[in-house]
PDB file of N, CA and C in Angstrom:
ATOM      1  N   UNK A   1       0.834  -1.177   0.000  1.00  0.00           N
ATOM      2  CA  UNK A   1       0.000   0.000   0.000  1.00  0.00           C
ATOM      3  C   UNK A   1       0.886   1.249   0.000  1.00  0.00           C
ATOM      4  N   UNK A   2       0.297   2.414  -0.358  1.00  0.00           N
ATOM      5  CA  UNK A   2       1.093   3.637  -0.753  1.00  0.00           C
ATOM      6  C   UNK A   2       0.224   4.240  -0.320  1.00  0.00           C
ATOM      7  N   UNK A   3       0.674   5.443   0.720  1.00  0.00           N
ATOM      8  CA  UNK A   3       0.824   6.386   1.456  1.00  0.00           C
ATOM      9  C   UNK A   3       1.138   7.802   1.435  1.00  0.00           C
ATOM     10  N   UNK A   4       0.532   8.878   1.107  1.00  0.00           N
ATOM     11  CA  UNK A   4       1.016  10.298   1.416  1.00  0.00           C
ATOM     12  C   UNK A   4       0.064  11.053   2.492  1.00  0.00           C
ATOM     13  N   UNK A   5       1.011  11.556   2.557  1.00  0.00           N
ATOM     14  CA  UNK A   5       0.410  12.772   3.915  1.00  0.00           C
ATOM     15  C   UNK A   5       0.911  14.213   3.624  1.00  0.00           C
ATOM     16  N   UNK A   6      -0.226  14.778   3.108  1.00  0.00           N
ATOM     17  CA  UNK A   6      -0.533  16.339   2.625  1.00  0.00           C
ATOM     18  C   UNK A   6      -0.746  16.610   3.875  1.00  0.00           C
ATOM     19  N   UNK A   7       0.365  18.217   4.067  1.00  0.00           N
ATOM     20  CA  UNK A   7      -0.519  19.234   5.109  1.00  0.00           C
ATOM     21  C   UNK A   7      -0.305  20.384   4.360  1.00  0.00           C
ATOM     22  N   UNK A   8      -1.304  21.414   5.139  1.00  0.00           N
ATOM     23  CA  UNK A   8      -1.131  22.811   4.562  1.00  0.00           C
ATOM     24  C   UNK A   8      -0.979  23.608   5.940  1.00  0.00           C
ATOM     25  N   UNK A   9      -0.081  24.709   5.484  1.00  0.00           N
ATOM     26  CA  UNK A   9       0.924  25.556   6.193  1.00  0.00           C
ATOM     27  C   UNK A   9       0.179  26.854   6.211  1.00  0.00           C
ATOM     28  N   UNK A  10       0.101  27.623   7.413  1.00  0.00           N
ATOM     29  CA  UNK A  10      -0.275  29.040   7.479  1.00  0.00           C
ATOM     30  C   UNK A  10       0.260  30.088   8.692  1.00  0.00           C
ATOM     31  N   UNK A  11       1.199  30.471   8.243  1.00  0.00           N
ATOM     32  CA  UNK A  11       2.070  31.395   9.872  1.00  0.00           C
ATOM     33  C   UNK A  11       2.867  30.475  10.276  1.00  0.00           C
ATOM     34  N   UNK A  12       3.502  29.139   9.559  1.00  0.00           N
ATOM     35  CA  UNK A  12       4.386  28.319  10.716  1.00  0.00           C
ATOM     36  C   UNK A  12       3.428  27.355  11.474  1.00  0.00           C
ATOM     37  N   UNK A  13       2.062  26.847  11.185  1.00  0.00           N
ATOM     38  CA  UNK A  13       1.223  25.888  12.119  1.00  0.00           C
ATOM     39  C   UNK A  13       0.251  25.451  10.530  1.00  0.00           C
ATOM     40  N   UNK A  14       0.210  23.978  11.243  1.00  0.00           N
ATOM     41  CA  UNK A  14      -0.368  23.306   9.951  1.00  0.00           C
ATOM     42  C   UNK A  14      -2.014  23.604  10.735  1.00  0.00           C
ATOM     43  N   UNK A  15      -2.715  23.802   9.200  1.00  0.00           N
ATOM     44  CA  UNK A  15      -4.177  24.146   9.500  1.00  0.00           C
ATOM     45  C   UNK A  15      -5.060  23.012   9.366  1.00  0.00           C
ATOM     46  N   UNK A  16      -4.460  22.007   8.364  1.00  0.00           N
ATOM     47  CA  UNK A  16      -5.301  20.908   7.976  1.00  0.00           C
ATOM     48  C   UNK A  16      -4.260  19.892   7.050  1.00  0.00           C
ATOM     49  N   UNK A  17      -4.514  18.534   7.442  1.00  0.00           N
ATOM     50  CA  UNK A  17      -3.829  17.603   7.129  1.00  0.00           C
ATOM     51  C   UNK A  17      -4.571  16.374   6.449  1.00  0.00           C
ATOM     52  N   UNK A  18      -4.452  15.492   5.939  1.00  0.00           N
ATOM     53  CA  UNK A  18      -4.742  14.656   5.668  1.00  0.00           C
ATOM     54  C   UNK A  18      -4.073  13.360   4.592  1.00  0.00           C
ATOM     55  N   UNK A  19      -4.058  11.748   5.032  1.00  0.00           N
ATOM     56  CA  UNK A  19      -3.167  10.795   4.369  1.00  0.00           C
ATOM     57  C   UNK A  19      -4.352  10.284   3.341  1.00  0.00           C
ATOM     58  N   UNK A  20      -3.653  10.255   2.086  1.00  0.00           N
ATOM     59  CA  UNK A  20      -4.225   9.586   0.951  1.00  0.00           C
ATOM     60  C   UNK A  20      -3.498   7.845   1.070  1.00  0.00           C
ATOM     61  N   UNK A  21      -4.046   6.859   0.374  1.00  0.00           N
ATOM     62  CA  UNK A  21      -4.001   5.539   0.320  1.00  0.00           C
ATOM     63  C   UNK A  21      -4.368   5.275  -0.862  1.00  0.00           C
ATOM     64  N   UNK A  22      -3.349   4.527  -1.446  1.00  0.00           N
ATOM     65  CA  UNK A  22      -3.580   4.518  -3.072  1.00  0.00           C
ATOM     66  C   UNK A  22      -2.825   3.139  -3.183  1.00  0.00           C
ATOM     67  N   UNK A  23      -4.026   2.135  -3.652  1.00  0.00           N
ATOM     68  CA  UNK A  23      -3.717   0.716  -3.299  1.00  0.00           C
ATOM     69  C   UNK A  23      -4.079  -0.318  -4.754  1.00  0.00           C
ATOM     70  N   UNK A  24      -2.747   0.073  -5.554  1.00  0.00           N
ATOM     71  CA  UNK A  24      -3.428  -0.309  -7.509  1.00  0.00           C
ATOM     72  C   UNK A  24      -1.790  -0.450  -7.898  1.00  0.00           C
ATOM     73  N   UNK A  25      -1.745  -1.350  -9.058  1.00  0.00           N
ATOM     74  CA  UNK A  25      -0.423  -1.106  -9.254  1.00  0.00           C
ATOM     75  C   UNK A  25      -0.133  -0.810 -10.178  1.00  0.00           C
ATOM     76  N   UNK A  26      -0.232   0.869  -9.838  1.00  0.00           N
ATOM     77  CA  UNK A  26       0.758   1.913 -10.984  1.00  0.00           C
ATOM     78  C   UNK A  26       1.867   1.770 -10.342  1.00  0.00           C
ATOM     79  N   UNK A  27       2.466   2.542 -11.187  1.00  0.00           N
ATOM     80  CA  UNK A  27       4.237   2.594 -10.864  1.00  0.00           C
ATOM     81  C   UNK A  27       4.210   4.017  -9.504  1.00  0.00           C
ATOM     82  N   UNK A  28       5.638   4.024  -9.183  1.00  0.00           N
ATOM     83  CA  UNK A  28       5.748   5.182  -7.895  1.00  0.00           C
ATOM     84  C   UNK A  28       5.126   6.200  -8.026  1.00  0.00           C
ATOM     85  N   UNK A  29       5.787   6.740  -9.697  1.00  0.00           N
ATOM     86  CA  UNK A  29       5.006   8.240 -10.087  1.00  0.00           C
ATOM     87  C   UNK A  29       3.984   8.277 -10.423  1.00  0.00           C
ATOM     88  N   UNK A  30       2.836   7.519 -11.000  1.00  0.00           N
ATOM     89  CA  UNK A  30       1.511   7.304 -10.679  1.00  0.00           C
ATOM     90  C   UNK A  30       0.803   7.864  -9.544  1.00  0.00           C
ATOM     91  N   UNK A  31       1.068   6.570  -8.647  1.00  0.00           N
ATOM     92  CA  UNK A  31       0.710   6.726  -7.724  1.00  0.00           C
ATOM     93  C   UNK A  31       0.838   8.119  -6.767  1.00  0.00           C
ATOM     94  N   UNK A  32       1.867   8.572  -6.992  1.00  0.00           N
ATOM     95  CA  UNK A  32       1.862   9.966  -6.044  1.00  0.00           C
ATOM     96  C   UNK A  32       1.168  11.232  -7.034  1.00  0.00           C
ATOM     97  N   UNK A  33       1.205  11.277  -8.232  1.00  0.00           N
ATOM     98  CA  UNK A  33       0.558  11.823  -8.821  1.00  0.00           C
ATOM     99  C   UNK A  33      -1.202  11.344  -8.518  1.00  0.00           C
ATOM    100  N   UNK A  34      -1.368  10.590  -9.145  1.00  0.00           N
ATOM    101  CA  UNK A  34      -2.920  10.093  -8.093  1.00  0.00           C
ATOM    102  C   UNK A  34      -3.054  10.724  -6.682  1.00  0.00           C
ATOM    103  N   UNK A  35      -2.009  10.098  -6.059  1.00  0.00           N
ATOM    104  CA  UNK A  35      -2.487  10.676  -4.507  1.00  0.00           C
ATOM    105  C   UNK A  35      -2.497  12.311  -4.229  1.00  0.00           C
ATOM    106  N   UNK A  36      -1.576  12.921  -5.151  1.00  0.00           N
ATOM    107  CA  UNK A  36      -1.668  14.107  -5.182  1.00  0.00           C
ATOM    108  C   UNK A  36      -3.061  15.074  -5.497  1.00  0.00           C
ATOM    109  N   UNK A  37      -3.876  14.251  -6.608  1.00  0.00           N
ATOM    110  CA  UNK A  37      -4.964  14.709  -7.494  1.00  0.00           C
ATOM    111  C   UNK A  37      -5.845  14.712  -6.059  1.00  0.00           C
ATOM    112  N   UNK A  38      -6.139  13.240  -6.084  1.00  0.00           N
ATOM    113  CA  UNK A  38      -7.237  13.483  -4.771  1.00  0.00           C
ATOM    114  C   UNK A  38      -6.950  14.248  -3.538  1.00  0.00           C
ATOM    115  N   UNK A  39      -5.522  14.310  -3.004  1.00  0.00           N
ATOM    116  CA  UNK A  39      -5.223  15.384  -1.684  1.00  0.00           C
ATOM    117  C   UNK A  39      -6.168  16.880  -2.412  1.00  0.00           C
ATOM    118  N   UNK A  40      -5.465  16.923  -3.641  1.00  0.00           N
ATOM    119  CA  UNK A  40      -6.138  18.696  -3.785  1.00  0.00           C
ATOM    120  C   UNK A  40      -7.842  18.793  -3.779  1.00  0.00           C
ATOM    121  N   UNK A  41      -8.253  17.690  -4.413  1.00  0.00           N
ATOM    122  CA  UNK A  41      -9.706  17.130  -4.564  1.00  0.00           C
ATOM    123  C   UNK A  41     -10.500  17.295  -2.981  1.00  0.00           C
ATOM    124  N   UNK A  42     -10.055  16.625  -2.097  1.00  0.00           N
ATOM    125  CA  UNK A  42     -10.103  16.672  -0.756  1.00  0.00           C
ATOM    126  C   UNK A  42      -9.470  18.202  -0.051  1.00  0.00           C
ATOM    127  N   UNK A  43      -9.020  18.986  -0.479  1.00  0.00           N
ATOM    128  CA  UNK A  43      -8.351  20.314  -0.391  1.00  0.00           C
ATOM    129  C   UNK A  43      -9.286  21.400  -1.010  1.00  0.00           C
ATOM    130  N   UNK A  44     -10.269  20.743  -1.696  1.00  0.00           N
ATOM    131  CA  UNK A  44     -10.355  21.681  -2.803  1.00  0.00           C
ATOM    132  C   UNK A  44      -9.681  23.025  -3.258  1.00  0.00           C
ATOM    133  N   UNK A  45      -8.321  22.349  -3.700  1.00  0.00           N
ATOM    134  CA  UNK A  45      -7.188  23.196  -4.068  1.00  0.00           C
ATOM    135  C   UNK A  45      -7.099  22.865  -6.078  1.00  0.00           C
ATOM    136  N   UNK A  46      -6.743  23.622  -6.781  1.00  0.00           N
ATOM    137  CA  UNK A  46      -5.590  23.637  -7.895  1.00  0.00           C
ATOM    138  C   UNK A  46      -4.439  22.807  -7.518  1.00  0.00           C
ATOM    139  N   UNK A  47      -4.776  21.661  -8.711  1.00  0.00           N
ATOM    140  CA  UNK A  47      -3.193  21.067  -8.777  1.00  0.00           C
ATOM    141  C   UNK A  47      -2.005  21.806  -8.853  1.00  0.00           C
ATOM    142  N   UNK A  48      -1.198  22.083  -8.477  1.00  0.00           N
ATOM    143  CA  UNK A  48       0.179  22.752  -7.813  1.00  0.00           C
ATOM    144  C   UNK A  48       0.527  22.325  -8.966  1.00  0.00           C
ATOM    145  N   UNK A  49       1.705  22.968  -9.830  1.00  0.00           N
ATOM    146  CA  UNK A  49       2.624  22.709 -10.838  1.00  0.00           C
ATOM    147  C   UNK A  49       4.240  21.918 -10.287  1.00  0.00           C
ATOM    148  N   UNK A  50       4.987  21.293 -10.929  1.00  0.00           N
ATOM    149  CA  UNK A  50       6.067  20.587 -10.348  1.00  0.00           C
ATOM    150  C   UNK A  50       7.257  21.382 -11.093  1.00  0.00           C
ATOM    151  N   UNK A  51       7.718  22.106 -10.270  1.00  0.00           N
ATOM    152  CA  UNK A  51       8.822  23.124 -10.506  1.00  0.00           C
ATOM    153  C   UNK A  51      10.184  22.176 -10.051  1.00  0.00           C
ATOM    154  N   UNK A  52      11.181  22.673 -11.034  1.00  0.00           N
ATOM    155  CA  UNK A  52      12.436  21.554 -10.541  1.00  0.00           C
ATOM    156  C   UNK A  52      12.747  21.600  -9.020  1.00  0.00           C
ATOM    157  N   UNK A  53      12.820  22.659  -8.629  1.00  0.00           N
ATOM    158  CA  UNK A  53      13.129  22.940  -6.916  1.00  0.00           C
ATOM    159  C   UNK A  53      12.509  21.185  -5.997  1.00  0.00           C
ATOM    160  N   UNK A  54      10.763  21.415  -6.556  1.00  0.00           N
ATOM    161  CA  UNK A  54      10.073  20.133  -6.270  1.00  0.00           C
ATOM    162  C   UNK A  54      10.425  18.991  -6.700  1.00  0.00           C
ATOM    163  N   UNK A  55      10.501  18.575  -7.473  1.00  0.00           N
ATOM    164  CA  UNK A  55      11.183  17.446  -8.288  1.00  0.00           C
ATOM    165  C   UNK A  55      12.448  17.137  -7.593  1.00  0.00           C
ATOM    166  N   UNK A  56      13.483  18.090  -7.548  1.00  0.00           N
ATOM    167  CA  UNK A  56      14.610  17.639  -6.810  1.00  0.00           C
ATOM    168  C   UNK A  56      14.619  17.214  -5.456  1.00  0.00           C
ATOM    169  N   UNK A  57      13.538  18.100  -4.820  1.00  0.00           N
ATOM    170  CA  UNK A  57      13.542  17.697  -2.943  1.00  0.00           C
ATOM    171  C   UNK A  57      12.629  16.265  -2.952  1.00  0.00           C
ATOM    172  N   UNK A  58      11.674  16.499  -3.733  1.00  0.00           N
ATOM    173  CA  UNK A  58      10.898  14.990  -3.683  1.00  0.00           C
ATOM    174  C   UNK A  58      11.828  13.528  -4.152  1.00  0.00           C
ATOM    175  N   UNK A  59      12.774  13.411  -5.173  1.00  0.00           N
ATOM    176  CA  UNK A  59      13.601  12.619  -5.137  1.00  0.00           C
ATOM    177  C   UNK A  59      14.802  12.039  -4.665  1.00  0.00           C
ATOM    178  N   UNK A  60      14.983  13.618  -3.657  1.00  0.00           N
ATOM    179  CA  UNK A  60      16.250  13.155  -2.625  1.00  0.00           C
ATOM    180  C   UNK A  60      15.648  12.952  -1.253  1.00  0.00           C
ATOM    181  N   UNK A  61      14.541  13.661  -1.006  1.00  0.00           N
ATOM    182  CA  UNK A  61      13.789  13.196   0.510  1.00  0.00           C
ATOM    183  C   UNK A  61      12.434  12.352   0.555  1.00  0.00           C
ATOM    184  N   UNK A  62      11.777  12.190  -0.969  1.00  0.00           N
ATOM    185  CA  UNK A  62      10.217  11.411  -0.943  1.00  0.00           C
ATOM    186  C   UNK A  62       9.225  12.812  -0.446  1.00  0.00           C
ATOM    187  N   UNK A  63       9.492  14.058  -0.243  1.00  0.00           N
ATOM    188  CA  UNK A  63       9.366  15.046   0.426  1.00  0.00           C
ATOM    189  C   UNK A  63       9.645  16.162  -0.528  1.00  0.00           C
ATOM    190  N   UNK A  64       8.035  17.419  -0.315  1.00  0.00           N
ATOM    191  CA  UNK A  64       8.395  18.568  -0.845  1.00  0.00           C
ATOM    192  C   UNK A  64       7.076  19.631  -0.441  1.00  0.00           C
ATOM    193  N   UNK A  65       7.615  20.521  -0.666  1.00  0.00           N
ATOM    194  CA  UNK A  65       6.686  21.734  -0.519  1.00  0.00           C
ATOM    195  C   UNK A  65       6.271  22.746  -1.963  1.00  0.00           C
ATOM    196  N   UNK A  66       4.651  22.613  -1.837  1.00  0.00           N
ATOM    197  CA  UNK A  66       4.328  23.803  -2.971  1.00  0.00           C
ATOM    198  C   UNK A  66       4.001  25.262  -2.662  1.00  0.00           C
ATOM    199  N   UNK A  67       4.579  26.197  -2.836  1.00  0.00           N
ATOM    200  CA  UNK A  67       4.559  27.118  -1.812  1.00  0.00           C
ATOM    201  C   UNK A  67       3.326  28.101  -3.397  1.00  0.00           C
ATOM    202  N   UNK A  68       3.615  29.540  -3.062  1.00  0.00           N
ATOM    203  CA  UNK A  68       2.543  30.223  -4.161  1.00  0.00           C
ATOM    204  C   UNK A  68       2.834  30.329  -5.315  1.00  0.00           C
ATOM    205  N   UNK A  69       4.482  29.955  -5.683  1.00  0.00           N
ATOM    206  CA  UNK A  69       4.764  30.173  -7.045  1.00  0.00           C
ATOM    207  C   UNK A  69       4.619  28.245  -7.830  1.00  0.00           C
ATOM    208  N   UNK A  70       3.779  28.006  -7.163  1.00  0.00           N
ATOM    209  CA  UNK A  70       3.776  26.199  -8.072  1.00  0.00           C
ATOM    210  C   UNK A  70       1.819  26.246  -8.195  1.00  0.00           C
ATOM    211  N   UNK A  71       1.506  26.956  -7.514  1.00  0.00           N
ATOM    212  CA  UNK A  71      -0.374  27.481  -8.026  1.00  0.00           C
ATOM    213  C   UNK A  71      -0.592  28.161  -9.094  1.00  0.00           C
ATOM    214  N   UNK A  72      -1.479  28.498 -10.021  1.00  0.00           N
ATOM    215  CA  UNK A  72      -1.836  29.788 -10.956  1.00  0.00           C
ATOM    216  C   UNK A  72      -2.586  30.495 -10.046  1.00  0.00           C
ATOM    217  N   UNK A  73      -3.871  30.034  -9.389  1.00  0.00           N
ATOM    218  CA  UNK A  73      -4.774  30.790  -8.450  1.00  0.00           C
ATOM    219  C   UNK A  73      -3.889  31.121  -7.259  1.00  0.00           C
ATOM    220  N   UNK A  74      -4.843  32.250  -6.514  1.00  0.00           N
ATOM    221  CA  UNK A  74      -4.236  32.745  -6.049  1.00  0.00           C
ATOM    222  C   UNK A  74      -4.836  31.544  -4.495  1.00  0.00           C
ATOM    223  N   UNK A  75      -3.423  31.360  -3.300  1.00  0.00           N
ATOM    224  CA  UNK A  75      -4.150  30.678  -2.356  1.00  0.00           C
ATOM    225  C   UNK A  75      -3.656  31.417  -1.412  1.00  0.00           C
ATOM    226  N   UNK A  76      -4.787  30.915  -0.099  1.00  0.00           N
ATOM    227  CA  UNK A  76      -4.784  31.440   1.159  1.00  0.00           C
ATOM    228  C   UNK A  76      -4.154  31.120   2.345  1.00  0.00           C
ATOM    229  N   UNK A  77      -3.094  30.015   1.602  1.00  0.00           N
ATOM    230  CA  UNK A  77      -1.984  29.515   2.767  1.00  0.00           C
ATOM    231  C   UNK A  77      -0.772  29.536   2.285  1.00  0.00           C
ATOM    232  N   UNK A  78       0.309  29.554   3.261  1.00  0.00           N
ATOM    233  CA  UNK A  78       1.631  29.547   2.870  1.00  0.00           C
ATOM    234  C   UNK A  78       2.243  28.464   2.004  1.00  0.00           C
ATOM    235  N   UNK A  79       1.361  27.353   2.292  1.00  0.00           N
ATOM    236  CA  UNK A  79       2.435  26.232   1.738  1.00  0.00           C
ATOM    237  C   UNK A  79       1.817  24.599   1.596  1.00  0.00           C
ATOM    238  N   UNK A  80       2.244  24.110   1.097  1.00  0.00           N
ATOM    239  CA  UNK A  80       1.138  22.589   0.843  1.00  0.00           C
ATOM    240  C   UNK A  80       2.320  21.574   1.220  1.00  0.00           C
ATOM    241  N   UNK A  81       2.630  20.531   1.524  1.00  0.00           N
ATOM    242  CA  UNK A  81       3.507  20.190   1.719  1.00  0.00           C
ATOM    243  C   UNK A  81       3.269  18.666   1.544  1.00  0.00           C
ATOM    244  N   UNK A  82       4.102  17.467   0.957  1.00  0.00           N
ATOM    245  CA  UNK A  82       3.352  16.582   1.008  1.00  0.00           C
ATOM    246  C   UNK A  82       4.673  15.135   1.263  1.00  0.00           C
ATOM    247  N   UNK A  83       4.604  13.902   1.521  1.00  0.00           N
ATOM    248  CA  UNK A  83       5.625  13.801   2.150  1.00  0.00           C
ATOM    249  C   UNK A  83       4.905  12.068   1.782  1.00  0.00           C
ATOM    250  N   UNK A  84       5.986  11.059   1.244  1.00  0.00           N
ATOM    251  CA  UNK A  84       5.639   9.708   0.940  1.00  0.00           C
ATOM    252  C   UNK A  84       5.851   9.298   2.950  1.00  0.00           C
ATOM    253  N   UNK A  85       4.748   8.247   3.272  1.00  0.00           N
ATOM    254  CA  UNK A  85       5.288   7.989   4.331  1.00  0.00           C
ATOM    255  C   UNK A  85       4.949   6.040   4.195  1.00  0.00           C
ATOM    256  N   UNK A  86       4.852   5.256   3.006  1.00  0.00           N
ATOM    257  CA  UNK A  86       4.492   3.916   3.166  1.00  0.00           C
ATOM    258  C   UNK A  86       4.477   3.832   2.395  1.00  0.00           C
ATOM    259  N   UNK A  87       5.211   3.028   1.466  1.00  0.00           N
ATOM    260  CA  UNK A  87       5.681   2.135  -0.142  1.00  0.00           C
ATOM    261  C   UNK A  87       5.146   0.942   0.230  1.00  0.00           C
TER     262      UNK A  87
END
């Protein structure tokens, strides 16, 4: 089973969190892409764009943050953050 855990950031204190479970066998990037779709779905957020900054921290830590320049809309928190925690 595969595992992420989205939180969102506002002043330094997470406002709202929640783990997606994505249990099919796509490949890694699938799957976190999936789990990503539904976190924002469940967020009702805009899919975040994947800027290299992201790409690089997510493949050296499984770990990354979308801060306001990875949105087009405009959002009302500092930061989205999302983090593999179960392969």
């Amino acid at each position: 089973m595969f595992r992420m855990w989205g939180k969102i950031f506002k002043k330094n204190r997470m406002i709202t969190d929640t783990v997606i479970c994505v249990d099919n066998d796509l490949n890694r990037t699938r799957k976190v892409y999936q789990a990503l779709e539904e976190m924002c779905y469940e967020f009702d957020l805009p899919k975040p764009l994947w800027l290299e900054s992201n790409k690089q921290d997510f493949i050296r830590s499984s770990k990354t943050r979308f801060t306001r320049d990875s949105f087009i809309e405009e959002i009302d928190f500092d930061y989205l953050e999302i983090q593999v925690i179960e392969e």
